[in-house]
N, C-alpha and C. Protein backbone atom coordinates (compact mmCIF):
# COMPACT_ATOMS: atom_id res chain seq x y z
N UNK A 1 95.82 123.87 198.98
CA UNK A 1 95.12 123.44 197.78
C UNK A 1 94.09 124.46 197.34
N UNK A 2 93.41 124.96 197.95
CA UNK A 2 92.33 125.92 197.65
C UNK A 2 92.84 127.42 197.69
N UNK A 3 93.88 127.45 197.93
CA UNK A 3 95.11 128.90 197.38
C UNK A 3 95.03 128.96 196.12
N UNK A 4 95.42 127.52 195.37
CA UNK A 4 96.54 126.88 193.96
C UNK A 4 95.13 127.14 193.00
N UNK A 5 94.02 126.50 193.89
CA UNK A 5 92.62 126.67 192.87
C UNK A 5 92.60 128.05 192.70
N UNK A 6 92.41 128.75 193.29
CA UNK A 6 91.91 130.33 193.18
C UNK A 6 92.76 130.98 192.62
N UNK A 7 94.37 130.45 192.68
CA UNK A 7 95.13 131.53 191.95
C UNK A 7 94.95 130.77 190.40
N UNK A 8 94.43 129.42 190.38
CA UNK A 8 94.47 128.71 188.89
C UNK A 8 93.45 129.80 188.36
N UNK A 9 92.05 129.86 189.16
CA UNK A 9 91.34 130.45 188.40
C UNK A 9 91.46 131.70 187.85
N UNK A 10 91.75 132.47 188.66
CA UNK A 10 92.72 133.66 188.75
C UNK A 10 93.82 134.41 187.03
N UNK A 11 94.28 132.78 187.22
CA UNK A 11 95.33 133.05 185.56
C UNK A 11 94.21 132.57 184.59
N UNK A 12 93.16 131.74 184.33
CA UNK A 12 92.02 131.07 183.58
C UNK A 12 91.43 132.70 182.76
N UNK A 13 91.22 133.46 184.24
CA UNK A 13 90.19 134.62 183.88
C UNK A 13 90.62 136.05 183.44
N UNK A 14 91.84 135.74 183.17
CA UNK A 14 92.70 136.64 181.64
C UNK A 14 92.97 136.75 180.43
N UNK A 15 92.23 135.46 180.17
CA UNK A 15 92.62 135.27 178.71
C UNK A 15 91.10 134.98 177.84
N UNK A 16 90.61 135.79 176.70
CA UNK A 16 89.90 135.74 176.40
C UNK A 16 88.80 134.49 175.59
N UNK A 17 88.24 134.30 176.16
CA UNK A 17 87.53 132.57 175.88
C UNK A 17 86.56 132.72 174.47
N UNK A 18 86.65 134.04 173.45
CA UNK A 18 85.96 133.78 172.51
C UNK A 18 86.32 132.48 171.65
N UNK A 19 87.40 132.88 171.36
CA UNK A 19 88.33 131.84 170.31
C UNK A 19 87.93 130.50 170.41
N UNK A 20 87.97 129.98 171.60
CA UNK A 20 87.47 128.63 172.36
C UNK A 20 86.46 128.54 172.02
N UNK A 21 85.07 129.31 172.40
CA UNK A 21 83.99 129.09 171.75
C UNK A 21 83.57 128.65 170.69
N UNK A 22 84.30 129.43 169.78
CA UNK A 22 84.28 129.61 168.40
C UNK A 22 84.28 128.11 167.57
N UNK A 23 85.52 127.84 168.31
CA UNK A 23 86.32 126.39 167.74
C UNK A 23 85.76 125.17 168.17
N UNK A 24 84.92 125.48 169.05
CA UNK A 24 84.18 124.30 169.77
C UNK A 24 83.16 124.03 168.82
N UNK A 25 83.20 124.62 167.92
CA UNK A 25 81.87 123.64 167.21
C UNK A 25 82.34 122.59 166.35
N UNK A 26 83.61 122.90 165.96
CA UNK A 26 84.52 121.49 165.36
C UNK A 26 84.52 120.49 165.67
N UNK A 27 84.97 120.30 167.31
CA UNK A 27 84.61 118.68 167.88
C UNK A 27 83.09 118.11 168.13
N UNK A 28 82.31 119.34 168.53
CA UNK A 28 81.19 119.14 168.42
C UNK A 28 80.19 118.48 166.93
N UNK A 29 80.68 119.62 165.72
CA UNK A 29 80.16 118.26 165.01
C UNK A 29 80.62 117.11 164.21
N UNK A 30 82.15 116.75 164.56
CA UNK A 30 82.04 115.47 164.61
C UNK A 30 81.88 114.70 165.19
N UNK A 31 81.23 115.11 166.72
CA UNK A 31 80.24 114.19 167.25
C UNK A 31 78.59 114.03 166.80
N UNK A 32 78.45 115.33 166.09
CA UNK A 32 77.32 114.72 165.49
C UNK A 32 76.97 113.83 164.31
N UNK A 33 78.43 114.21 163.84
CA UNK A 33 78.44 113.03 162.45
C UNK A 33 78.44 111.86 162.86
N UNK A 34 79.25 111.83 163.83
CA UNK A 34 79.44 109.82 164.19
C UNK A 34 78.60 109.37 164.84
N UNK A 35 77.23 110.09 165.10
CA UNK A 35 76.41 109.94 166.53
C UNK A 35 75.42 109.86 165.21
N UNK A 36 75.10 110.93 164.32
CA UNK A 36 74.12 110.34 163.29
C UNK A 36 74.50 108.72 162.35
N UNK A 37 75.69 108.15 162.23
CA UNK A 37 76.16 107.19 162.23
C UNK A 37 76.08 105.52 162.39
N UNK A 38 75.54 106.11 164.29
CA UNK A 38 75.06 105.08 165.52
C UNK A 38 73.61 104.56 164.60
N UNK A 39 73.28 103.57 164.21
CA UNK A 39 71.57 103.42 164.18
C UNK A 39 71.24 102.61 165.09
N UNK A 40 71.98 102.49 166.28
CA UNK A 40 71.10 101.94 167.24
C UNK A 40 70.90 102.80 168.04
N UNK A 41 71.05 103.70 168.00
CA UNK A 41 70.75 105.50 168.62
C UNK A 41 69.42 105.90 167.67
N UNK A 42 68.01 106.48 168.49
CA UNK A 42 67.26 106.87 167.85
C UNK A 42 67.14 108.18 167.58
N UNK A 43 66.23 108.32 166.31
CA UNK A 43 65.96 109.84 166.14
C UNK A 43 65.95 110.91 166.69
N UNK A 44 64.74 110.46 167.95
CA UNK A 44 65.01 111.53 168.55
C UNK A 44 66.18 111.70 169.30
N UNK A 45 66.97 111.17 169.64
CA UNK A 45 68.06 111.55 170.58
C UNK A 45 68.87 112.35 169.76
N UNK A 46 68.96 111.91 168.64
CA UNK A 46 69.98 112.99 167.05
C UNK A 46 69.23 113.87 166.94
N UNK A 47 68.04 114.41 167.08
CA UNK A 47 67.45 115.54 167.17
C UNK A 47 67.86 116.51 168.23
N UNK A 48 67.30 115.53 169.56
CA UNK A 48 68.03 116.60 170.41
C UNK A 48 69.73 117.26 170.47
N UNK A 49 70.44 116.40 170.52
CA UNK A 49 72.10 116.80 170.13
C UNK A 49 72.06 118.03 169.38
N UNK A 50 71.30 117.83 168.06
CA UNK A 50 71.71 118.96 167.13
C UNK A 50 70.69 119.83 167.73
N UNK A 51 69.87 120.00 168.06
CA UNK A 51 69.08 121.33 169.05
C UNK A 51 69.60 122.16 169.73
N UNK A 52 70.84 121.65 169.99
CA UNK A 52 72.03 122.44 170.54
C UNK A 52 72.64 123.08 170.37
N UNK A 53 72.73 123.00 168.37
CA UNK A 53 73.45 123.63 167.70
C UNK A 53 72.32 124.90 167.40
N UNK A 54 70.95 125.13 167.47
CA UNK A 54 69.67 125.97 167.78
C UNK A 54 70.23 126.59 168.56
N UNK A 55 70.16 126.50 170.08
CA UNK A 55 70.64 126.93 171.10
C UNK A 55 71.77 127.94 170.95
N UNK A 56 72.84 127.12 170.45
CA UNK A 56 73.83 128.64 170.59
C UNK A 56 73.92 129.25 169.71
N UNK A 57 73.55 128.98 168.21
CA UNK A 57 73.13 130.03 167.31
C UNK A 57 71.84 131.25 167.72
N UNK A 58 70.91 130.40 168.30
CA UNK A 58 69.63 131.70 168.97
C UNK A 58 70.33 132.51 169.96
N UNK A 59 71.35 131.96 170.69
CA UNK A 59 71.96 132.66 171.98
C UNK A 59 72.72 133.51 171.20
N UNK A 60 73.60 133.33 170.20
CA UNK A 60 74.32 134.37 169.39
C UNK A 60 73.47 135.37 168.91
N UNK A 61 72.41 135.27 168.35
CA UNK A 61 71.17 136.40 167.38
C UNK A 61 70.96 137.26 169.02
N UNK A 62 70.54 136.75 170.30
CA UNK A 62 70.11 137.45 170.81
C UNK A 62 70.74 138.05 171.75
N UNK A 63 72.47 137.82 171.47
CA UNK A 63 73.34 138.15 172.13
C UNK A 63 73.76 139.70 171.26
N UNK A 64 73.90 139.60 169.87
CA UNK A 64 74.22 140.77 169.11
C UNK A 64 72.73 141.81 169.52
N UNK A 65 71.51 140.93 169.00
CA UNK A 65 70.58 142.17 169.61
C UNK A 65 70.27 142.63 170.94
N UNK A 66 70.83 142.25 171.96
CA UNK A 66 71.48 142.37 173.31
C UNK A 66 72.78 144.03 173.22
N UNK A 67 72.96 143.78 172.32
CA UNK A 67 74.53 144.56 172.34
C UNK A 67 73.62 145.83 171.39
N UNK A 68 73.75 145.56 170.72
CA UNK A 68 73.41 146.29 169.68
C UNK A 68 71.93 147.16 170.26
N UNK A 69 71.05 147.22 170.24
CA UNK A 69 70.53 148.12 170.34
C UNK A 69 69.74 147.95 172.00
N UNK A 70 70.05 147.66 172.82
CA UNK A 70 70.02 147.20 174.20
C UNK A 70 71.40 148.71 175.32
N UNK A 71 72.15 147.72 174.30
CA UNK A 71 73.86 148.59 174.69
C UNK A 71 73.54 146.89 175.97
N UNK A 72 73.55 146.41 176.40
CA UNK A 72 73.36 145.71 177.87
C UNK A 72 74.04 144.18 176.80
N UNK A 73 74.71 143.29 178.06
CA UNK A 73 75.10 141.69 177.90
C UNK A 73 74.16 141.20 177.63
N UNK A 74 73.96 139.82 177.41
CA UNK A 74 72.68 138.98 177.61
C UNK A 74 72.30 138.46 178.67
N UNK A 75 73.39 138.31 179.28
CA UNK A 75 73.23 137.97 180.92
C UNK A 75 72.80 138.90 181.85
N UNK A 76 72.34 140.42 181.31
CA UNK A 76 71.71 141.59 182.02
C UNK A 76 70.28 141.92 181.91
N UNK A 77 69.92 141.23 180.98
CA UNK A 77 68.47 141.21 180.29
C UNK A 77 67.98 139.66 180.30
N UNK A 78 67.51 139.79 181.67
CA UNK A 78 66.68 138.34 182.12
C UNK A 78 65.90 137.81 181.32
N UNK A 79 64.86 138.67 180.48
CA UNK A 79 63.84 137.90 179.70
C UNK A 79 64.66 137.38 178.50
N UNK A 80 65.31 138.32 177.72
CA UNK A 80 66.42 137.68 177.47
C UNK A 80 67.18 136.20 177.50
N UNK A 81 67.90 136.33 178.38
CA UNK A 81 68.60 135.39 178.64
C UNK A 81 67.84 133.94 179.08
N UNK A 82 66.73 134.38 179.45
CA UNK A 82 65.81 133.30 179.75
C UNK A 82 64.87 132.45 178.68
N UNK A 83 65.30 133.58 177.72
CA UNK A 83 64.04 132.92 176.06
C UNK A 83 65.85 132.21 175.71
N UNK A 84 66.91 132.66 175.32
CA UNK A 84 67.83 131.97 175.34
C UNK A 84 67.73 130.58 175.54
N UNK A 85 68.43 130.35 177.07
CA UNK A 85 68.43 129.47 177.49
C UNK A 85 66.73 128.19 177.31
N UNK A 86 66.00 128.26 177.05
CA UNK A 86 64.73 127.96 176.77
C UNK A 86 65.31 126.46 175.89
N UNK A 87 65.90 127.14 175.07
CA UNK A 87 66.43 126.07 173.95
C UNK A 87 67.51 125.27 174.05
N UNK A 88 68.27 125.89 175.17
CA UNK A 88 68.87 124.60 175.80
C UNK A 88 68.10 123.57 176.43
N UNK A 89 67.43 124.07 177.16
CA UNK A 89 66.17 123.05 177.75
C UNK A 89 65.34 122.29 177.13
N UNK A 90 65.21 122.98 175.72
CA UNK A 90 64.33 122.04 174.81
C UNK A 90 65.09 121.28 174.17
N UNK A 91 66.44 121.67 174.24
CA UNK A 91 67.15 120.34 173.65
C UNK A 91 67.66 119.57 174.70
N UNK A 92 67.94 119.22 175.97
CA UNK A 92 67.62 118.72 177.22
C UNK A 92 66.83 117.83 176.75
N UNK A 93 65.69 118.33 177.02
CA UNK A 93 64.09 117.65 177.51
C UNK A 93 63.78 116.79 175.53
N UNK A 94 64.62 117.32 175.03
CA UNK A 94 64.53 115.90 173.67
C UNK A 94 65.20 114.94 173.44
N UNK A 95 66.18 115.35 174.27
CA UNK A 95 67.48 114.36 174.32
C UNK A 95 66.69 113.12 175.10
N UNK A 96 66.02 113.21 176.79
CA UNK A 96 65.81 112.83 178.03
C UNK A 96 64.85 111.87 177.35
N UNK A 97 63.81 112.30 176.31
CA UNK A 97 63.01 111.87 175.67
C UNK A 97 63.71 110.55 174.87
N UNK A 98 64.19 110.94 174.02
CA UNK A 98 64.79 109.99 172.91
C UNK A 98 65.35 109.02 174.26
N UNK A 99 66.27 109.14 175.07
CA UNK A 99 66.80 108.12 175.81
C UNK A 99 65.50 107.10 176.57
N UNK A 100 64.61 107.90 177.36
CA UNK A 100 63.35 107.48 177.57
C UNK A 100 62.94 106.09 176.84
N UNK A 101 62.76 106.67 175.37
CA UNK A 101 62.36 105.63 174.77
C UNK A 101 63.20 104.57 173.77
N UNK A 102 64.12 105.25 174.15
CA UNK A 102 65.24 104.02 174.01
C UNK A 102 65.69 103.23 174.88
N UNK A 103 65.69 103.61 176.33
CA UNK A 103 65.09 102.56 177.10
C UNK A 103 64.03 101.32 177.35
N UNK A 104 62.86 101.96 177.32
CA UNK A 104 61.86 101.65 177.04
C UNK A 104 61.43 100.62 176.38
N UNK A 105 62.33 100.78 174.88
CA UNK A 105 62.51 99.61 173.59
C UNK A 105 63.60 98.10 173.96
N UNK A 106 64.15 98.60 174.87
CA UNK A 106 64.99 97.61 175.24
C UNK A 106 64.48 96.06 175.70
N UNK A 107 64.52 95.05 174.99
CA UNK A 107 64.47 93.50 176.14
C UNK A 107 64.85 93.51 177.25
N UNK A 108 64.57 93.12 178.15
CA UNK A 108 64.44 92.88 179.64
C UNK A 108 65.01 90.92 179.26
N UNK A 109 66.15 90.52 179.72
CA UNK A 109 66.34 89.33 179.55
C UNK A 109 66.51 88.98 180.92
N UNK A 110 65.37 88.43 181.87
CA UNK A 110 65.31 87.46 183.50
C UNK A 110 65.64 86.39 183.37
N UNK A 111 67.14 86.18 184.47
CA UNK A 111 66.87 85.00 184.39
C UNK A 111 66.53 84.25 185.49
């Protein structure tokens, strides 16, 4: 079994995963359409979701200026990659929030 994995991964890590990227924002926002939709889903939680869409647009800007006048990946330039990722975390930590207090708002029915 752990042959079949490694040679799976093996054929995975030949084929170029831009395209995929690319296209992933399609399903992605029609989950944000149907999720802005929900109104028993609060604000902030639809805030954070689309913060995401922040995230990999900032990761793209600082991926070209990574390339571009760097010559280096983004994943080679720590400060970099670390102001990046930042905004995944801030959309994390808004999401965690919004659920927080959508918890929070909930009745407690004891019986």
């Amino acid at each position: 079994m752990n042959d079949f994995f490694l040679r799976f991964l093996s054929f995975l890590s030949k084929f170029d995963n831009t395209a995929l990227f690319a296209v992933s924002i399609i399903p992605y926002s029609v989950f944000l359409y149907y999720l802005y939709k929900i109104k028993s889903i609060n604000k902030i939680i639809k805030i954070g979701f689309s913060l995401t869409v922040l995230f990999v647009f900032i990761t793209i800007l600082i991926s070209i200026y990574s390339l571009t006048f760097l010559n280096l990946t983004l994943v080679e330039v720590d400060v970099l990659h670390g102001s990046a990722e930042f905004f995944l975390t801030l959309s994390d930590f808004v999401i965690l929030l919004g659920f927080i207090k959508m918890l929070n708002g909930l009745e407690v029915n004891n019986s």
